[in-house]
Protein backbone atom coordinates (compact mmCIF):
# COMPACT_ATOMS: atom_id res chain seq x y z
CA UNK A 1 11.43 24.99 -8.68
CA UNK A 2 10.49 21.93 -10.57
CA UNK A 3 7.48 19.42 -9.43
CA UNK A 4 8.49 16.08 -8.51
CA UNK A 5 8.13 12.99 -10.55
CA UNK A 6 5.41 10.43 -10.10
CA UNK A 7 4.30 7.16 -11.18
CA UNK A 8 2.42 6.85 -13.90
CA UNK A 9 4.34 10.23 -15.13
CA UNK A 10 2.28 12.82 -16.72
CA UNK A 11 -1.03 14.76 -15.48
CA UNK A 12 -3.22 12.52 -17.88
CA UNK A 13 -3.29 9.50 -14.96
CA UNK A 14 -4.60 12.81 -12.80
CA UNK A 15 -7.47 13.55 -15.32
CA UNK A 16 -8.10 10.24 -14.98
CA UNK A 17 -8.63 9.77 -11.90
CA UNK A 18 -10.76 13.21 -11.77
CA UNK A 19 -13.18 12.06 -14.69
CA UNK A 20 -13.62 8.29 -13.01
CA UNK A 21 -14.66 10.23 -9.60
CA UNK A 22 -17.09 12.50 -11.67
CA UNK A 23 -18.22 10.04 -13.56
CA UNK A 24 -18.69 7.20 -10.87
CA UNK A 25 -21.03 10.38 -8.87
CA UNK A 26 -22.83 10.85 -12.09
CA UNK A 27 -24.00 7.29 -12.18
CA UNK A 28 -24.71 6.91 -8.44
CA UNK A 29 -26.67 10.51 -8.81
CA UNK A 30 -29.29 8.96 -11.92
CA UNK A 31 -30.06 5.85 -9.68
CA UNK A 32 -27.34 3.53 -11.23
CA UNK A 33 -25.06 0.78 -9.88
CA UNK A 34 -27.44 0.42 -6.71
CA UNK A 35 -27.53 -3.21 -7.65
CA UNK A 36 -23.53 -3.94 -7.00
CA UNK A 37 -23.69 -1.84 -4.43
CA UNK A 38 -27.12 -3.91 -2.69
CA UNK A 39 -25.11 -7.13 -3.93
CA UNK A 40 -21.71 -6.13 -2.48
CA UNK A 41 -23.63 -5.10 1.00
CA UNK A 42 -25.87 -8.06 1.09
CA UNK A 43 -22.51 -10.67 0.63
CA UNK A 44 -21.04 -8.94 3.13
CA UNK A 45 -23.93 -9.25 5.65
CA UNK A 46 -24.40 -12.81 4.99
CA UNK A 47 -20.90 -13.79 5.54
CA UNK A 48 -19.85 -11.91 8.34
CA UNK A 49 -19.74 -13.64 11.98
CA UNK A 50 -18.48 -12.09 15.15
CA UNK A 51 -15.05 -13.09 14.98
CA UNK A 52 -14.52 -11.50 11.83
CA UNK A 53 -16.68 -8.67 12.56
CA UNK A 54 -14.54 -8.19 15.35
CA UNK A 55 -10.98 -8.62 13.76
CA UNK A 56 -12.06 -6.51 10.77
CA UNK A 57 -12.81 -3.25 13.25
CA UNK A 58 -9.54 -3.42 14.50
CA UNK A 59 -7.98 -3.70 11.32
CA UNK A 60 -10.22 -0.67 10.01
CA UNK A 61 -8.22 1.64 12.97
CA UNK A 62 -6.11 2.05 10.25
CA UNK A 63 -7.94 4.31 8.56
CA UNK A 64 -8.95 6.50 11.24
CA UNK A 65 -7.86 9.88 10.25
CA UNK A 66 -7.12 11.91 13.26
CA UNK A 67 -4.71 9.29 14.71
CA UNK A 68 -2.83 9.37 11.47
CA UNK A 69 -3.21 13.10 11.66
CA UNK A 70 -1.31 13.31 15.11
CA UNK A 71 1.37 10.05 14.17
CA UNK A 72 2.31 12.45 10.44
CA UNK A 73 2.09 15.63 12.45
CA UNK A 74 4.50 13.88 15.10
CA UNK A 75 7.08 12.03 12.50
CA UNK A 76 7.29 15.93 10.89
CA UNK A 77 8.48 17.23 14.36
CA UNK A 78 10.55 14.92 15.12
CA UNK A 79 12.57 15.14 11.92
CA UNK A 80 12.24 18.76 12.04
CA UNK A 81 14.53 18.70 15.23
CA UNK A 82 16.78 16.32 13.81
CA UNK A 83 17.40 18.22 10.82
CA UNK A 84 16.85 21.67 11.78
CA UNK A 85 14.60 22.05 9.84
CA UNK A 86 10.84 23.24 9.40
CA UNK A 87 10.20 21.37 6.30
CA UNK A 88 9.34 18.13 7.33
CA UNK A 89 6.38 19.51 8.75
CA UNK A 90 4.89 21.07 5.59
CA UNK A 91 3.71 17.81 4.40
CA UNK A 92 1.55 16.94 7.21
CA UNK A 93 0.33 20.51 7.57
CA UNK A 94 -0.66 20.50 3.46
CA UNK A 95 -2.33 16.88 3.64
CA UNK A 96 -4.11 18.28 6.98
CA UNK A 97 -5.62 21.25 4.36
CA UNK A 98 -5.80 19.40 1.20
CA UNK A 99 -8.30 16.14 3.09
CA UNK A 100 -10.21 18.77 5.52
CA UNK A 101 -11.38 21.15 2.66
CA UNK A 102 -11.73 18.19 0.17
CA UNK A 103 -13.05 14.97 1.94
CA UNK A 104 -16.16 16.35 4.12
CA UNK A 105 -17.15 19.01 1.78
CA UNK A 106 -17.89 16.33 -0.51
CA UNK A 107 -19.58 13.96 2.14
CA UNK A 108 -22.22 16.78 2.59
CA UNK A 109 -22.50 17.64 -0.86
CA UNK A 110 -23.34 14.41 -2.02
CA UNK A 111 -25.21 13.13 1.37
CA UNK A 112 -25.53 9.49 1.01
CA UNK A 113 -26.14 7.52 4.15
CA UNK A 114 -24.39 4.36 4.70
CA UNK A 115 -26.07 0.67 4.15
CA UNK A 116 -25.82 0.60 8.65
CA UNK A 117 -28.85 3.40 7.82
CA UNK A 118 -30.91 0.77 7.48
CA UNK A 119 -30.54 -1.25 10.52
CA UNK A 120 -29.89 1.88 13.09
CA UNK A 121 -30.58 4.93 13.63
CA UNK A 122 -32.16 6.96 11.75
CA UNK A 123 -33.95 3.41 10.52
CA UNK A 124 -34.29 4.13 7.15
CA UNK A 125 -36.12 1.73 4.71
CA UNK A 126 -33.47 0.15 2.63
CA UNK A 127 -34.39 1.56 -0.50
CA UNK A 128 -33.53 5.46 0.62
CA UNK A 129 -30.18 3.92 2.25
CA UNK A 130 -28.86 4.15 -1.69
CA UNK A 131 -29.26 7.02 -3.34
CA UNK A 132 -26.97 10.41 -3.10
CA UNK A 133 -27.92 13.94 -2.61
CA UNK A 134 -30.45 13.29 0.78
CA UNK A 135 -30.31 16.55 2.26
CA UNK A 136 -33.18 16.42 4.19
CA UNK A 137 -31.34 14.13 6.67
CA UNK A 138 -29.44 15.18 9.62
CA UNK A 139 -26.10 15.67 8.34
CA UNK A 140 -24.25 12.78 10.72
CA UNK A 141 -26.97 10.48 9.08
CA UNK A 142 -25.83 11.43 5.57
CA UNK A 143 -22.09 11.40 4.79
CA UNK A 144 -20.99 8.12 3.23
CA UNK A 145 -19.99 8.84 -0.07
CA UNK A 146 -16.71 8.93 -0.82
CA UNK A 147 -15.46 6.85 2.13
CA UNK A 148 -13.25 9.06 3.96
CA UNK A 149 -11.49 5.83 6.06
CA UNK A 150 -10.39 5.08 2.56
CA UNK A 151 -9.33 8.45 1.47
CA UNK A 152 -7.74 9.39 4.58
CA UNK A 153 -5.45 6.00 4.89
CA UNK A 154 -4.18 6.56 0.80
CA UNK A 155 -2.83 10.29 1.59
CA UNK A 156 -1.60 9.88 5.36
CA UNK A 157 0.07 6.43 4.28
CA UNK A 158 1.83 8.30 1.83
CA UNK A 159 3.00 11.07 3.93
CA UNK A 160 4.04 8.70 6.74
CA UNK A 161 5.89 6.78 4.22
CA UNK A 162 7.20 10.51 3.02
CA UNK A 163 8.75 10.91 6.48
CA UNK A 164 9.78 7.96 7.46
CA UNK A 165 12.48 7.22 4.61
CA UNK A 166 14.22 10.28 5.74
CA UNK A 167 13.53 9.19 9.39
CA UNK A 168 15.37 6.06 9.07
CA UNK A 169 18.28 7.95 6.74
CA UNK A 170 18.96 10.35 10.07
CA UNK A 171 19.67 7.75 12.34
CA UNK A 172 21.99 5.84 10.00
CA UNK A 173 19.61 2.88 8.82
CA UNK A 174 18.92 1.83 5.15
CA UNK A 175 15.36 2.43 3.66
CA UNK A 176 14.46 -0.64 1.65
CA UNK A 177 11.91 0.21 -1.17
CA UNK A 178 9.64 -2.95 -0.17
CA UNK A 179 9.00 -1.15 3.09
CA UNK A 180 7.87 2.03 1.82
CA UNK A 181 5.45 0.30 -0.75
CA UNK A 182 4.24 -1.77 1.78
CA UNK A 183 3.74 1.22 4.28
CA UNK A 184 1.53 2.89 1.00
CA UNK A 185 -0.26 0.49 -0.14
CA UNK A 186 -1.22 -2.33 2.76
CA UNK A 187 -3.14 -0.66 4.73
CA UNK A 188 -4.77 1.25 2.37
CA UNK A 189 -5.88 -2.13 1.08
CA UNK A 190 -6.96 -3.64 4.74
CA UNK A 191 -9.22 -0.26 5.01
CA UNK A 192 -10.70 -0.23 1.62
CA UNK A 193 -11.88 -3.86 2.30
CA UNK A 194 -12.61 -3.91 6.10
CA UNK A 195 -14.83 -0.42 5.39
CA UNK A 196 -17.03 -2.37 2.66
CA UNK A 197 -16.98 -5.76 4.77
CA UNK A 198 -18.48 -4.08 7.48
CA UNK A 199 -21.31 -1.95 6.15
CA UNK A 200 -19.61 1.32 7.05
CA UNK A 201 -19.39 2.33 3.58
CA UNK A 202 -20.93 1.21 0.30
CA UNK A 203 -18.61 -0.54 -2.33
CA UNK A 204 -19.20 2.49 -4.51
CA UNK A 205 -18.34 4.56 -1.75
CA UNK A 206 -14.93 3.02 -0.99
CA UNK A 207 -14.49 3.38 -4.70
CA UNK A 208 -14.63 7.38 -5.22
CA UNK A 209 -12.64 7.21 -1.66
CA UNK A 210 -9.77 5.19 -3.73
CA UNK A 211 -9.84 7.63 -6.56
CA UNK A 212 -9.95 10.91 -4.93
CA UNK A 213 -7.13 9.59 -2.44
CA UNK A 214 -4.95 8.71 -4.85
CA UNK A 215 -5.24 12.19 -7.00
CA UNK A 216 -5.05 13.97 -3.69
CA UNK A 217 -1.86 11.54 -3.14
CA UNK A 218 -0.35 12.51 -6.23
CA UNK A 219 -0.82 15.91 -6.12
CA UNK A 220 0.80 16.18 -2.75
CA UNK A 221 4.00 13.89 -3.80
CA UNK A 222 4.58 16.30 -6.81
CA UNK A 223 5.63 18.89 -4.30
CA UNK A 224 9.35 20.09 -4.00
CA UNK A 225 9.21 20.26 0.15
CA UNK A 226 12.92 21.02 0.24
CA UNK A 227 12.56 23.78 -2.80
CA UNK A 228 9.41 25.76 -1.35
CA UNK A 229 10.19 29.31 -1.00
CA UNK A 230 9.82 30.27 3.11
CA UNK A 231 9.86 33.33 4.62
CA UNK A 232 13.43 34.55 5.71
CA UNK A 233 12.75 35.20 9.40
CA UNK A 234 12.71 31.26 9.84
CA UNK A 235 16.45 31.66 9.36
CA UNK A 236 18.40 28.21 9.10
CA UNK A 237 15.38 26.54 10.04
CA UNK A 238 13.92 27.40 6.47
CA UNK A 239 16.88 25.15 5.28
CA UNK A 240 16.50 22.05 2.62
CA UNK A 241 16.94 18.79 4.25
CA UNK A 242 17.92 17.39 0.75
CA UNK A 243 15.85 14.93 1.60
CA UNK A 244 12.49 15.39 0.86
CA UNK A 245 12.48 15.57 -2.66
């Protein structure tokens, strides 16, 4: 059973990513880069009327994670019964498990609220809306950093886009590459920048959400879905689909 390939090859781009994320919550933890942050909030606030308050909430439904959740979950059954197959389902079920024990542990660990602290509830002053590690707030209150929006829409994006190249394959239709770049990485993109625009999320929070979704991403496009062993009482439906990589 050999991992799949990815691009940039290699596990250094992985390490990468890892020390970037450490090293980004290391700074945030000793008090630094508040000022891009403040600066990156503050621009936002300034320049931010209803319309395009308004346009930039719908566009940031595409990062809400259990309706992705449900769409991947849905695309896997589907092509399960199409190919007889349980397979296509793994991929949802492992990016369920890899985001749920990844994402909000590390929202509570680091417990950041988010710059709307400031102007609802709990009201804090704008100063204590910055810094990490506030545990003495109610946990709802304290779970900005990393953005999960972000996070979420980098590793279901990539699953959907998983799925739906073998989708299209079943029912006869070509997969053009464009589309399943532009299914990983647009709204991805529209999220990141909505989140920030918005005051949801802090820049620096979008940031660690971009680097932990993309290692999570990678590590769950290295897997051989159609080489997994499964146990034998599936029967046919344990079959490859020689499609999933």
């Amino acid at each position: 059973m050999r991992l799949r390939p990815v691009r940039p090859a290699g596990w250094w781009f992985d390490g990468l990513l890892l020390a970037a994320l450490v090293a980004l919550t290391v700074a945030l933890a000793t008090d630094h880069l508040f000022g891009l942050d403040r600066a990156v909030a503050d621009w936002a606030a300034a320049h931010r009327p209803t319309a395009a308050r308004w346009l930039a909430m719908a566009l940031n439904l595409l990062g809400q994670g259990t309706p992705l959740t449900l769409l991947a979950a849905g695309l896997g059954v589907l092509l399960a019964l199409r190919l007889r197959s349980v397979r296509p389902v793994l991929p949802p079920v492992a990016a369920f498990v890899l985001t749920f024990f990844t994402i909000g542990p590390l929202k509570v660990w680091t417990a950041r609220p988010a710059p709307s602290a400031a102007v609802k509830e709990p009201f804090l002053p704008a100063e204590q809306t910055l810094p990490l590690f506030q545990h003495d707030l109610p946990v709802r209150f304290a779970q900005s950093y990393p953005s999960g929006h972000v996070a979420n829409a980098i590793v279901w994006y990539g699953v959907l886009a998983l799925l739906l190249a073998p989708l299209l394959r079943s029912v006869g239709r070509a997969v053009p590459p464009r589309l399943v770049t532009v299914v990983r990485v647009v709204p991805p993109a529209v999220v990141f920048c909505t989140t920030v625009y918005l005051g949801w999320h802090w820049f620096t929070d979008s940031v660690a959400g971009l680097l932990l979704g993309l290692l999570l991403d990678r590590l769950l496009h290295r897997v051989p879905w159609d080489d997994l062993p499964l146990p034998g009482r599936l029967g046919p439906w344990a079959r490859p689909t020689d499609q999933l990589g």
